[in-house]
PDB file of N, CA and C in Angstrom:
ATOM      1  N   UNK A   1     -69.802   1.080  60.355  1.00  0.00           N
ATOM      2  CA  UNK A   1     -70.999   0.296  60.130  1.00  0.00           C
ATOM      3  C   UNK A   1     -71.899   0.474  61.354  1.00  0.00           C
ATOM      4  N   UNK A   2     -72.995   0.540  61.453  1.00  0.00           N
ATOM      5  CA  UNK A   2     -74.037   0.857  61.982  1.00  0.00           C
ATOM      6  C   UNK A   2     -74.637  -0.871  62.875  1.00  0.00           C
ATOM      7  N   UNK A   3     -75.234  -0.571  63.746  1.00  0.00           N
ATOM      8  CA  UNK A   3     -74.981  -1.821  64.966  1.00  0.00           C
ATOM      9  C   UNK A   3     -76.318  -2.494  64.480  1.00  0.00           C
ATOM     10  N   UNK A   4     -77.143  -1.767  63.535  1.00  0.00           N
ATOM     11  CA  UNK A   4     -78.188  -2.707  63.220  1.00  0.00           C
ATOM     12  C   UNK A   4     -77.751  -3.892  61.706  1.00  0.00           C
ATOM     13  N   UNK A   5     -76.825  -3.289  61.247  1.00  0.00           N
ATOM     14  CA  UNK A   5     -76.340  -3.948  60.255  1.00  0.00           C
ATOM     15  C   UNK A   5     -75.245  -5.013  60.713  1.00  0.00           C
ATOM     16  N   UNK A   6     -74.790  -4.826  61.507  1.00  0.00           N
ATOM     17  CA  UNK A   6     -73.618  -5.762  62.513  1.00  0.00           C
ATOM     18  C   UNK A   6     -74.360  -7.163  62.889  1.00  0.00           C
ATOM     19  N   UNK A   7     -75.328  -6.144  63.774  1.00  0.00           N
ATOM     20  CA  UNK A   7     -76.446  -7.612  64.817  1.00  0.00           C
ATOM     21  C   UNK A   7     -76.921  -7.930  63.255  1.00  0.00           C
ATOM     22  N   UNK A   8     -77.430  -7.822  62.240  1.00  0.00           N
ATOM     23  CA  UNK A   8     -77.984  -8.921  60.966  1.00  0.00           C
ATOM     24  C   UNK A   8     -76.757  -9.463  60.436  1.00  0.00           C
ATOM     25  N   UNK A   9     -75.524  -9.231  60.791  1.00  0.00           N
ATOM     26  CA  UNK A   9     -74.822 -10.378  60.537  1.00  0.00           C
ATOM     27  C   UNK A   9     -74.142 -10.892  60.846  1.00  0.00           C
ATOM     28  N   UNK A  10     -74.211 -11.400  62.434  1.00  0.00           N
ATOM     29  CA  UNK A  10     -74.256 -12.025  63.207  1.00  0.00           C
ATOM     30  C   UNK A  10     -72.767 -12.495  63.543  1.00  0.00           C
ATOM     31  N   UNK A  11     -71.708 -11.554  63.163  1.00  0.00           N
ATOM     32  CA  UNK A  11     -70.145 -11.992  63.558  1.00  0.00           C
ATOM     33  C   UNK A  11     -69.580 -11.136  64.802  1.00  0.00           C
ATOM     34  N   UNK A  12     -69.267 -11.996  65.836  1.00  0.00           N
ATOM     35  CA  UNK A  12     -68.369 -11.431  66.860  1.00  0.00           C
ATOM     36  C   UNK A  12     -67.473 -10.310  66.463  1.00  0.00           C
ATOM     37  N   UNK A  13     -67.579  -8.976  67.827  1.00  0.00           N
ATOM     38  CA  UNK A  13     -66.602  -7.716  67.458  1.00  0.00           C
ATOM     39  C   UNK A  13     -65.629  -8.120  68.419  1.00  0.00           C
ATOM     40  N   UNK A  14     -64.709  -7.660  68.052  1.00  0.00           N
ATOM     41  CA  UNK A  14     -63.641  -7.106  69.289  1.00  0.00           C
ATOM     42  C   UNK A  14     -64.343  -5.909  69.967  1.00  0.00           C
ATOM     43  N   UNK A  15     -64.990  -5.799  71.297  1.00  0.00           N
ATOM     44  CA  UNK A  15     -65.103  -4.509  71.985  1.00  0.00           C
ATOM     45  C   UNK A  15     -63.565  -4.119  73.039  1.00  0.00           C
ATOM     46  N   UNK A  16     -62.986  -5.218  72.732  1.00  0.00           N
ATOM     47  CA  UNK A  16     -61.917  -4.294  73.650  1.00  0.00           C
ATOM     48  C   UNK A  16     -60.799  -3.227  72.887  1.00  0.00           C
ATOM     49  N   UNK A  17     -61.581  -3.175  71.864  1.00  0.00           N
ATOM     50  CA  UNK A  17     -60.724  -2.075  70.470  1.00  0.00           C
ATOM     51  C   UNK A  17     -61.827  -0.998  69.848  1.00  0.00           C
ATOM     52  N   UNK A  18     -61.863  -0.076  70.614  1.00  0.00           N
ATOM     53  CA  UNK A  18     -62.744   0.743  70.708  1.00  0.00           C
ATOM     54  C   UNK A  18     -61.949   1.779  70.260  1.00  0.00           C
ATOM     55  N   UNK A  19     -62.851   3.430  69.634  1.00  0.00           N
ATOM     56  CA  UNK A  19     -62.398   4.270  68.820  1.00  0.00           C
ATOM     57  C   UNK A  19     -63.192   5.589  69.107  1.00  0.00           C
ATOM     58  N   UNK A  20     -63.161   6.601  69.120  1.00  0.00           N
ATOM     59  CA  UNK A  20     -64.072   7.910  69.200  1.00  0.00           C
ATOM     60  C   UNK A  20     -64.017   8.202  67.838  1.00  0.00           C
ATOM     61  N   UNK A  21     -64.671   8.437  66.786  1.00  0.00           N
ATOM     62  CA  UNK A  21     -65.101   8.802  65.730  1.00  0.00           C
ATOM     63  C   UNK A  21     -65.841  10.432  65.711  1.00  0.00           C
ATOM     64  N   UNK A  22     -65.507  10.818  64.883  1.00  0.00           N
ATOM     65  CA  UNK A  22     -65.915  12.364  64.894  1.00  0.00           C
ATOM     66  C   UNK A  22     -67.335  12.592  63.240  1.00  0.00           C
ATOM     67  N   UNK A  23     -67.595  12.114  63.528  1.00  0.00           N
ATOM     68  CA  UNK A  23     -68.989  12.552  62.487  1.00  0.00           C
ATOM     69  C   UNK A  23     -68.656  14.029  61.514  1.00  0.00           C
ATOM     70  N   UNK A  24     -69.197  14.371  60.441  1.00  0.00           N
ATOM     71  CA  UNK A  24     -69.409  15.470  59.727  1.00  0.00           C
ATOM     72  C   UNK A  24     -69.726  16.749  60.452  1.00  0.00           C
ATOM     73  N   UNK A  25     -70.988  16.331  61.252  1.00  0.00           N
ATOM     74  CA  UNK A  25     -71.300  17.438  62.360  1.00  0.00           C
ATOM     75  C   UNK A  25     -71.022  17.726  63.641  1.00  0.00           C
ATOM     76  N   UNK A  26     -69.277  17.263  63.457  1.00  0.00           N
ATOM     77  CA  UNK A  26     -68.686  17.368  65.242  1.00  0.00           C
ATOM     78  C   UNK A  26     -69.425  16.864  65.899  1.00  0.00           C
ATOM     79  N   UNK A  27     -70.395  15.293  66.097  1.00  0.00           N
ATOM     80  CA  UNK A  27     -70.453  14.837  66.673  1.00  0.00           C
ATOM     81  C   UNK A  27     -69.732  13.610  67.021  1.00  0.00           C
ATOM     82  N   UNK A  28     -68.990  13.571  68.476  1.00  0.00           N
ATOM     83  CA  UNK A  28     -68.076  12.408  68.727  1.00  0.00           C
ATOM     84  C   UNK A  28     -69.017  11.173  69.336  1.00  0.00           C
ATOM     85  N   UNK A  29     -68.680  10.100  68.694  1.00  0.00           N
ATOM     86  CA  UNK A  29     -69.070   8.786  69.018  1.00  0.00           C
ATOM     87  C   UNK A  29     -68.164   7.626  68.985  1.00  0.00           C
ATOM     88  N   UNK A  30     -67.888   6.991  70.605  1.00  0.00           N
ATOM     89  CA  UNK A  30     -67.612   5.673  70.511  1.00  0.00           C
ATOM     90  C   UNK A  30     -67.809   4.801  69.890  1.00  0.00           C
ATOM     91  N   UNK A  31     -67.355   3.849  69.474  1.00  0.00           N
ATOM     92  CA  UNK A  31     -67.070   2.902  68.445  1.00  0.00           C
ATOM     93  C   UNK A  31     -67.377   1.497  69.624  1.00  0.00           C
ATOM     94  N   UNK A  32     -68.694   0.575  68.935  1.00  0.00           N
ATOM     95  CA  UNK A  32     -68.724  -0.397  70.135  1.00  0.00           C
ATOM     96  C   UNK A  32     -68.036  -1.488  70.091  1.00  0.00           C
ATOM     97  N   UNK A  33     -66.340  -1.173  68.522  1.00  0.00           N
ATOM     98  CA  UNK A  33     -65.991  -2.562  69.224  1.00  0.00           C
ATOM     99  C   UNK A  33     -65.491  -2.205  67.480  1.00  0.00           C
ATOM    100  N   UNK A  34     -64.561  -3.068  67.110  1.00  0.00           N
ATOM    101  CA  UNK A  34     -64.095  -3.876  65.922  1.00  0.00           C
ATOM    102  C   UNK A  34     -64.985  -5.132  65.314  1.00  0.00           C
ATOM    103  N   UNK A  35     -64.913  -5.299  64.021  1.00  0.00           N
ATOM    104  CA  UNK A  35     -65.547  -6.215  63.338  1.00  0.00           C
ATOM    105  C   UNK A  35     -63.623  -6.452  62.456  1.00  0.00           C
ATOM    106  N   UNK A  36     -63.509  -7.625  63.233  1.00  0.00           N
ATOM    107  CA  UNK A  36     -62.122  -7.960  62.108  1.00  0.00           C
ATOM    108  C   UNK A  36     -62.529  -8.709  60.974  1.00  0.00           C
ATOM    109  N   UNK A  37     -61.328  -8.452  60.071  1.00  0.00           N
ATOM    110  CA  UNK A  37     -61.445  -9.104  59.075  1.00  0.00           C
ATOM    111  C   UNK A  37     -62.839  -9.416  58.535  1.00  0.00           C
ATOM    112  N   UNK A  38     -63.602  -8.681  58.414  1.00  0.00           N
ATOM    113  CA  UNK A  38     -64.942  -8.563  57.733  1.00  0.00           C
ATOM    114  C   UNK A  38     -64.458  -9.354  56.127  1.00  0.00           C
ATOM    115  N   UNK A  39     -65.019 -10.303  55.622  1.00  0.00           N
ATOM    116  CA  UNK A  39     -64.624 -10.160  53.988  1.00  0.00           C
ATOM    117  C   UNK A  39     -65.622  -9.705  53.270  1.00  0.00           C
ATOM    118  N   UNK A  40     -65.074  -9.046  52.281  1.00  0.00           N
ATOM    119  CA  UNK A  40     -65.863  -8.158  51.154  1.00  0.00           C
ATOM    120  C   UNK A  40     -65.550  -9.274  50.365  1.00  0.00           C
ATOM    121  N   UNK A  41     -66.632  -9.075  48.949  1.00  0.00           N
ATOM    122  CA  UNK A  41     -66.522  -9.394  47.812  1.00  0.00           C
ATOM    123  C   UNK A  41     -66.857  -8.329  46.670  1.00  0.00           C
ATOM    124  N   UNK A  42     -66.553  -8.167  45.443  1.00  0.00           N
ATOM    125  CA  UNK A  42     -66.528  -7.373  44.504  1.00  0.00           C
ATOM    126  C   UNK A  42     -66.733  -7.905  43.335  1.00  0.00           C
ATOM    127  N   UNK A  43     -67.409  -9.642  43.202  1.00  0.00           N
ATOM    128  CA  UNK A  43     -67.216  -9.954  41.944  1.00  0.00           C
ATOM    129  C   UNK A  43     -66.488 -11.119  41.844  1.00  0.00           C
ATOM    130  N   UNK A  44     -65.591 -11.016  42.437  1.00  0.00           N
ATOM    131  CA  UNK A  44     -63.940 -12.378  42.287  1.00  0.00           C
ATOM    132  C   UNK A  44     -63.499 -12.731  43.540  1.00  0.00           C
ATOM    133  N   UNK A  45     -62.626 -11.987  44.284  1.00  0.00           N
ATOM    134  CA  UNK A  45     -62.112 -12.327  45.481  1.00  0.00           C
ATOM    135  C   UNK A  45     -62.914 -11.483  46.578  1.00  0.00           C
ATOM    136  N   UNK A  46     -62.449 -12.167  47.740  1.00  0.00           N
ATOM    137  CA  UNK A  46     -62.746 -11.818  48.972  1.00  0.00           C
ATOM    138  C   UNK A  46     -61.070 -10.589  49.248  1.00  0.00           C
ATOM    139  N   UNK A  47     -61.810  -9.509  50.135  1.00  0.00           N
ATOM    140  CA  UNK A  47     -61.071  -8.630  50.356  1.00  0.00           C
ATOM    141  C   UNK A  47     -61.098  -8.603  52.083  1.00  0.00           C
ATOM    142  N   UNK A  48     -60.295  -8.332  52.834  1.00  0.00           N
ATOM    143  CA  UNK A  48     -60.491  -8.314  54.295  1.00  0.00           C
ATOM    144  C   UNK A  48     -60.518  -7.102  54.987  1.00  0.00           C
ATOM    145  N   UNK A  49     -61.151  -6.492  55.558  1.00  0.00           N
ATOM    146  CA  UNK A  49     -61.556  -5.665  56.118  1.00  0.00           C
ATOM    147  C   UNK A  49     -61.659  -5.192  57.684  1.00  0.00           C
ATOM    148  N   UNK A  50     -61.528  -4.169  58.228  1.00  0.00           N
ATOM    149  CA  UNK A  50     -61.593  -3.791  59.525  1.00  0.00           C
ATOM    150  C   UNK A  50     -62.504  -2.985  59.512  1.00  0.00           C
ATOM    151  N   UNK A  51     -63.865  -2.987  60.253  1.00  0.00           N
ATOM    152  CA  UNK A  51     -64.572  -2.386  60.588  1.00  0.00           C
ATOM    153  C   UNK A  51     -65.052  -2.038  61.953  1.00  0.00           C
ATOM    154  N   UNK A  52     -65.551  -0.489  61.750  1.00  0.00           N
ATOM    155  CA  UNK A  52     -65.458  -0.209  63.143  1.00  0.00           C
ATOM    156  C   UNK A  52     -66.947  -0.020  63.270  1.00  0.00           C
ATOM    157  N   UNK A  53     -67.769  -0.430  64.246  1.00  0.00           N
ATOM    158  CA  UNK A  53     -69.223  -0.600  64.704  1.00  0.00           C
ATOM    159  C   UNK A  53     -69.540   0.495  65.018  1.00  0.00           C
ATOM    160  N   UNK A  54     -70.372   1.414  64.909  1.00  0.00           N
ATOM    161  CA  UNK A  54     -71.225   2.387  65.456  1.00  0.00           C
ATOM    162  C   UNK A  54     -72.406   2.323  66.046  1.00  0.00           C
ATOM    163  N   UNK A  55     -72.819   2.952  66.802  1.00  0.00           N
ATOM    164  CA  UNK A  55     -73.922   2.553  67.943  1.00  0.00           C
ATOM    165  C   UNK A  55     -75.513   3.072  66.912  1.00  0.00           C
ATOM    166  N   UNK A  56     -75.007   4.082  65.851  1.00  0.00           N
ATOM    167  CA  UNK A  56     -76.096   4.751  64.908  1.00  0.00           C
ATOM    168  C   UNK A  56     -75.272   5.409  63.886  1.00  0.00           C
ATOM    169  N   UNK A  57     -75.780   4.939  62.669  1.00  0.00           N
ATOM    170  CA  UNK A  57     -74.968   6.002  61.450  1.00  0.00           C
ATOM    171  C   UNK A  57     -76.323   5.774  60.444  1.00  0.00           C
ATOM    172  N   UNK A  58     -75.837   6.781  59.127  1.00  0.00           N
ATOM    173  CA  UNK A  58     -76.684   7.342  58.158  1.00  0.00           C
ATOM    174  C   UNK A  58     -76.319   6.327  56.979  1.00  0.00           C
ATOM    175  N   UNK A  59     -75.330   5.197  57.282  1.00  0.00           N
ATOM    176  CA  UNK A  59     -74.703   4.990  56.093  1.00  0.00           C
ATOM    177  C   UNK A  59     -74.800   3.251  56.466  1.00  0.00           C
ATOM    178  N   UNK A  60     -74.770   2.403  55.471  1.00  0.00           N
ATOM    179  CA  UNK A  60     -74.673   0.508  56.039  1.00  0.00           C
ATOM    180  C   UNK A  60     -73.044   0.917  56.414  1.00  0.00           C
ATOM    181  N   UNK A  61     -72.050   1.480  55.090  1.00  0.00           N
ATOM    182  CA  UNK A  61     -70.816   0.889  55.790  1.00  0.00           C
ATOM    183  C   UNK A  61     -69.996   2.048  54.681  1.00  0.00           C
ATOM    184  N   UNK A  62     -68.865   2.346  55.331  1.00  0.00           N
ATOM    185  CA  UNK A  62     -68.215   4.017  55.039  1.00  0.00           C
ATOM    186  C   UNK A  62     -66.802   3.673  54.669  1.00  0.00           C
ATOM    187  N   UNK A  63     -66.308   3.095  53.674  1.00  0.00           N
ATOM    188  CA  UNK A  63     -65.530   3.136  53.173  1.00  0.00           C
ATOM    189  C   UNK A  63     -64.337   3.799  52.804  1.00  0.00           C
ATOM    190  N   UNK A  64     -63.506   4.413  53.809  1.00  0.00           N
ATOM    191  CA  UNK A  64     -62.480   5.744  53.757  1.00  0.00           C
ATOM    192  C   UNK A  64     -61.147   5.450  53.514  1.00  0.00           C
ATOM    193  N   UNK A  65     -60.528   6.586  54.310  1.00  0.00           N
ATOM    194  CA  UNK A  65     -58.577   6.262  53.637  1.00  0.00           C
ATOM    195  C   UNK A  65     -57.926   4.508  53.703  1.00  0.00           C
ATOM    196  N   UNK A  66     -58.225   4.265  55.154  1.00  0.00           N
ATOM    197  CA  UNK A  66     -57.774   2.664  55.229  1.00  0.00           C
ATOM    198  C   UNK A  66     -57.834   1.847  54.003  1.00  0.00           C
ATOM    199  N   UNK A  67     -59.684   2.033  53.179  1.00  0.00           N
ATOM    200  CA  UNK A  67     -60.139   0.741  52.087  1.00  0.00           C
ATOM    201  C   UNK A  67     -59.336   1.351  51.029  1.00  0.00           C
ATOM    202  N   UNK A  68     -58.757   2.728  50.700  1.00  0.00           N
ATOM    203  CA  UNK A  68     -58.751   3.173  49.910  1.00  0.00           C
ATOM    204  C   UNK A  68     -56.852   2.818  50.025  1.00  0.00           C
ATOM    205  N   UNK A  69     -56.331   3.380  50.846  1.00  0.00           N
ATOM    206  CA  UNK A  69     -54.919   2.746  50.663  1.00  0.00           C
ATOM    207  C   UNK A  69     -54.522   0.913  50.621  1.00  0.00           C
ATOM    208  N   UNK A  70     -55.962   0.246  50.883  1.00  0.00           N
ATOM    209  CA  UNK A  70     -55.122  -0.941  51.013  1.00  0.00           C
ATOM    210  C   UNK A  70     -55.433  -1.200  49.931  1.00  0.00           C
ATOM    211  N   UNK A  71     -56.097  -1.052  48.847  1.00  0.00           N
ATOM    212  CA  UNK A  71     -56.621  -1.219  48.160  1.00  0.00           C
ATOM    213  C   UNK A  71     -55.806  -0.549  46.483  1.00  0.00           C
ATOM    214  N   UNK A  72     -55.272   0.024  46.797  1.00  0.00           N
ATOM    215  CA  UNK A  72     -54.624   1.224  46.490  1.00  0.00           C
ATOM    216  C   UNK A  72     -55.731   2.165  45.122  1.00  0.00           C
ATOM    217  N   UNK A  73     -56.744   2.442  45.853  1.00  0.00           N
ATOM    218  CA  UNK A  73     -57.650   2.560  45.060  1.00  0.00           C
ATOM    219  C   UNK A  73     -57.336   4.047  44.325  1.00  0.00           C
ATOM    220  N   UNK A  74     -57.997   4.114  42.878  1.00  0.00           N
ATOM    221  CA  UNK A  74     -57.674   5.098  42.099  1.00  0.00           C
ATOM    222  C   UNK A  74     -59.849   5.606  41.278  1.00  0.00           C
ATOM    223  N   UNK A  75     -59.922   6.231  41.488  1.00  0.00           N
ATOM    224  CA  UNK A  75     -61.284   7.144  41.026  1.00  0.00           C
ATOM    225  C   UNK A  75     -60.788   7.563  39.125  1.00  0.00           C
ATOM    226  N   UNK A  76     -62.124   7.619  38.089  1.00  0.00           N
ATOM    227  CA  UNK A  76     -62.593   8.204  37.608  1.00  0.00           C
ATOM    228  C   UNK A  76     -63.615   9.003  37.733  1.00  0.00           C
ATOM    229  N   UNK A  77     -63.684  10.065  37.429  1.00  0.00           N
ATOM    230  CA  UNK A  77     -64.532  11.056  37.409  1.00  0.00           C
ATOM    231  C   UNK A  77     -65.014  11.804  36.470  1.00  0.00           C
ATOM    232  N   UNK A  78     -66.650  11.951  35.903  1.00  0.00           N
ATOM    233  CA  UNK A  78     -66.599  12.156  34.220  1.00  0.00           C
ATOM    234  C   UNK A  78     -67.261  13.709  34.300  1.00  0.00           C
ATOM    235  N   UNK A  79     -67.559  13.793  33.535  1.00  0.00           N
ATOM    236  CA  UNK A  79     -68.582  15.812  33.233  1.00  0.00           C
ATOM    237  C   UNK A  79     -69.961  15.378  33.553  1.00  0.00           C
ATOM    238  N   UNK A  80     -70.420  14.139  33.824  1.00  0.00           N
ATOM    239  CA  UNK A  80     -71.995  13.977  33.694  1.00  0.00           C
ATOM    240  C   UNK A  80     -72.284  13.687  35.598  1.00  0.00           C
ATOM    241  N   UNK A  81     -71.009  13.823  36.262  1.00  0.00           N
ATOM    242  CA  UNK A  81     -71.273  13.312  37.741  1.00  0.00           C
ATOM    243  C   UNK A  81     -71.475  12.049  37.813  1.00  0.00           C
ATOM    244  N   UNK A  82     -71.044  10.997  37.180  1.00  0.00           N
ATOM    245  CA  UNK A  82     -70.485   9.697  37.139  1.00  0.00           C
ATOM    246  C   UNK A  82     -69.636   9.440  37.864  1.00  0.00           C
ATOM    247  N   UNK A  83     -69.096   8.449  38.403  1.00  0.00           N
ATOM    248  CA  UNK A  83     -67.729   8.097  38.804  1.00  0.00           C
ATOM    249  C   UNK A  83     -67.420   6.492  38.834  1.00  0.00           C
ATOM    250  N   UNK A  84     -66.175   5.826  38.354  1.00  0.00           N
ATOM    251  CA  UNK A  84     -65.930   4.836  38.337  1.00  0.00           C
ATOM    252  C   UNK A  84     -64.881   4.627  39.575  1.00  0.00           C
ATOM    253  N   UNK A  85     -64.317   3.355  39.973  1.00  0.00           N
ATOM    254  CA  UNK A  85     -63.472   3.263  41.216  1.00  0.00           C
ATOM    255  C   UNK A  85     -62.487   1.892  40.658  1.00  0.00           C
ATOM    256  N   UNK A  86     -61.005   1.996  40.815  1.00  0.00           N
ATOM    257  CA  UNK A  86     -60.522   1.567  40.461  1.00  0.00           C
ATOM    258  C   UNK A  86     -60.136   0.635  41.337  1.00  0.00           C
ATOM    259  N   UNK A  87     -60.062  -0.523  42.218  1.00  0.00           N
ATOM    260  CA  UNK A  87     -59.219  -1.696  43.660  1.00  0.00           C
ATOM    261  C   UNK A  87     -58.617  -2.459  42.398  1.00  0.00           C
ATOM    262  N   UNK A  88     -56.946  -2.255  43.286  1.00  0.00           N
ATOM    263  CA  UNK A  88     -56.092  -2.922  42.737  1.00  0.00           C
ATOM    264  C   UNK A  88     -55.545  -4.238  44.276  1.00  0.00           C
ATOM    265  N   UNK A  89     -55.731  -5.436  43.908  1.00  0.00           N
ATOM    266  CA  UNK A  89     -55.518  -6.081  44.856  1.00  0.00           C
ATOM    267  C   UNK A  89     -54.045  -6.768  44.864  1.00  0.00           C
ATOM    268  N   UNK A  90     -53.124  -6.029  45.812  1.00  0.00           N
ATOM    269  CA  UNK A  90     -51.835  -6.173  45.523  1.00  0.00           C
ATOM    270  C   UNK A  90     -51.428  -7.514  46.183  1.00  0.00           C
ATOM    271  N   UNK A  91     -51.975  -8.283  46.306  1.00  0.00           N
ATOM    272  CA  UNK A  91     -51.669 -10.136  46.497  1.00  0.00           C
ATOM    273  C   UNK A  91     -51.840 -10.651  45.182  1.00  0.00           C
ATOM    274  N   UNK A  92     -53.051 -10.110  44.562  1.00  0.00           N
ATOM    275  CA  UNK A  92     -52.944 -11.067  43.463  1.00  0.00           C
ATOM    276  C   UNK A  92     -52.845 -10.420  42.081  1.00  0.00           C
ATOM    277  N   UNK A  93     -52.426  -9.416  42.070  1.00  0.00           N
ATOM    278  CA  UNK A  93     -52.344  -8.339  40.878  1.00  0.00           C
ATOM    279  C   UNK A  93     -53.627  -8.044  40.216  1.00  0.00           C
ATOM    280  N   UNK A  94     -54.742  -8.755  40.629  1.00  0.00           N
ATOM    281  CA  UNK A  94     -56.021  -8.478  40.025  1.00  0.00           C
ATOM    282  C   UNK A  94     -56.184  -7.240  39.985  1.00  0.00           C
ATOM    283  N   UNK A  95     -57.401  -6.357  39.328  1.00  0.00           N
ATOM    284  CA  UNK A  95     -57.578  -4.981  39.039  1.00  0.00           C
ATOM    285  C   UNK A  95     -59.266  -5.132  38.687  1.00  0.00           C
ATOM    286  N   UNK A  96     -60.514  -4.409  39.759  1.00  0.00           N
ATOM    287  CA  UNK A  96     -61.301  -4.176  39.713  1.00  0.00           C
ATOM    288  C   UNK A  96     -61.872  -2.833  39.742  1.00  0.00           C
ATOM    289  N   UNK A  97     -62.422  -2.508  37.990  1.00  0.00           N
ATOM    290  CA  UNK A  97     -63.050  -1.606  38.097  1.00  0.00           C
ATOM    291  C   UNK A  97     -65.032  -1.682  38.424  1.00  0.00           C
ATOM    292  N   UNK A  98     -65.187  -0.642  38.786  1.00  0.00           N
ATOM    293  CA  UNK A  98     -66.692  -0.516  39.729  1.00  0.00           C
ATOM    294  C   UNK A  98     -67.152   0.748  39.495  1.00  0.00           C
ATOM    295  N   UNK A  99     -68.471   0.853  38.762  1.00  0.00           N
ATOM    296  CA  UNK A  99     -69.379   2.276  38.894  1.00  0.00           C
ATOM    297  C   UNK A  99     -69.522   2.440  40.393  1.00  0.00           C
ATOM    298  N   UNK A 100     -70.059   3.855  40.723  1.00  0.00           N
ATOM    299  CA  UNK A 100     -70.260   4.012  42.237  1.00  0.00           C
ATOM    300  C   UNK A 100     -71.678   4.576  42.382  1.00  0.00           C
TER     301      UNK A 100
END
């Protein structure tokens, strides 16, 4: 997540949990800190989250292997370049599907 989207919402990071991140274009960037337990919502429940702050990114917030294993998330993918996303929330057996 990007530090202008952080400072608008206004929750304390951990900076003493810092990270080098490697960008698409081999560029390495420090991480200014943890955002714990961020909660998401999707509709129903709150989901908890670890996010890591970036000083500048292209994106509000980057969703990778971590959201995707805790989540134990599963993709559709159609012929028209569609895609649906499957979060299965293994506390409460709930099952949210999501266009992307």
């Amino acid at each position: 997540m990007p530090r202008r989207i952080w400072e608008s919402i206004g929750l304390p990071i951990r900076s003493d949990h810092l990270m080098n991140m490697t960008s698409v274009n081999t560029q390495t960037d420090t991480t200014l800190g943890v955002l714990e337990n961020l909660r998401l919502n999707f509709g129903a429940d709150d989901v908890c989250v670890q996010v890591q702050i970036l000083p500048r990114a292209n994106f509000d917030m980057l969703l990778g292997r971590p959201f995707h294993c805790l989540m134990s998330a599963t993709t559709d993918d159609f012929p028209d370049g569609s895609q649906n996303i499957t979060l299965h929330d293994l506390n409460t057996g709930k099952e949210y599907k999501l266009p992307t």
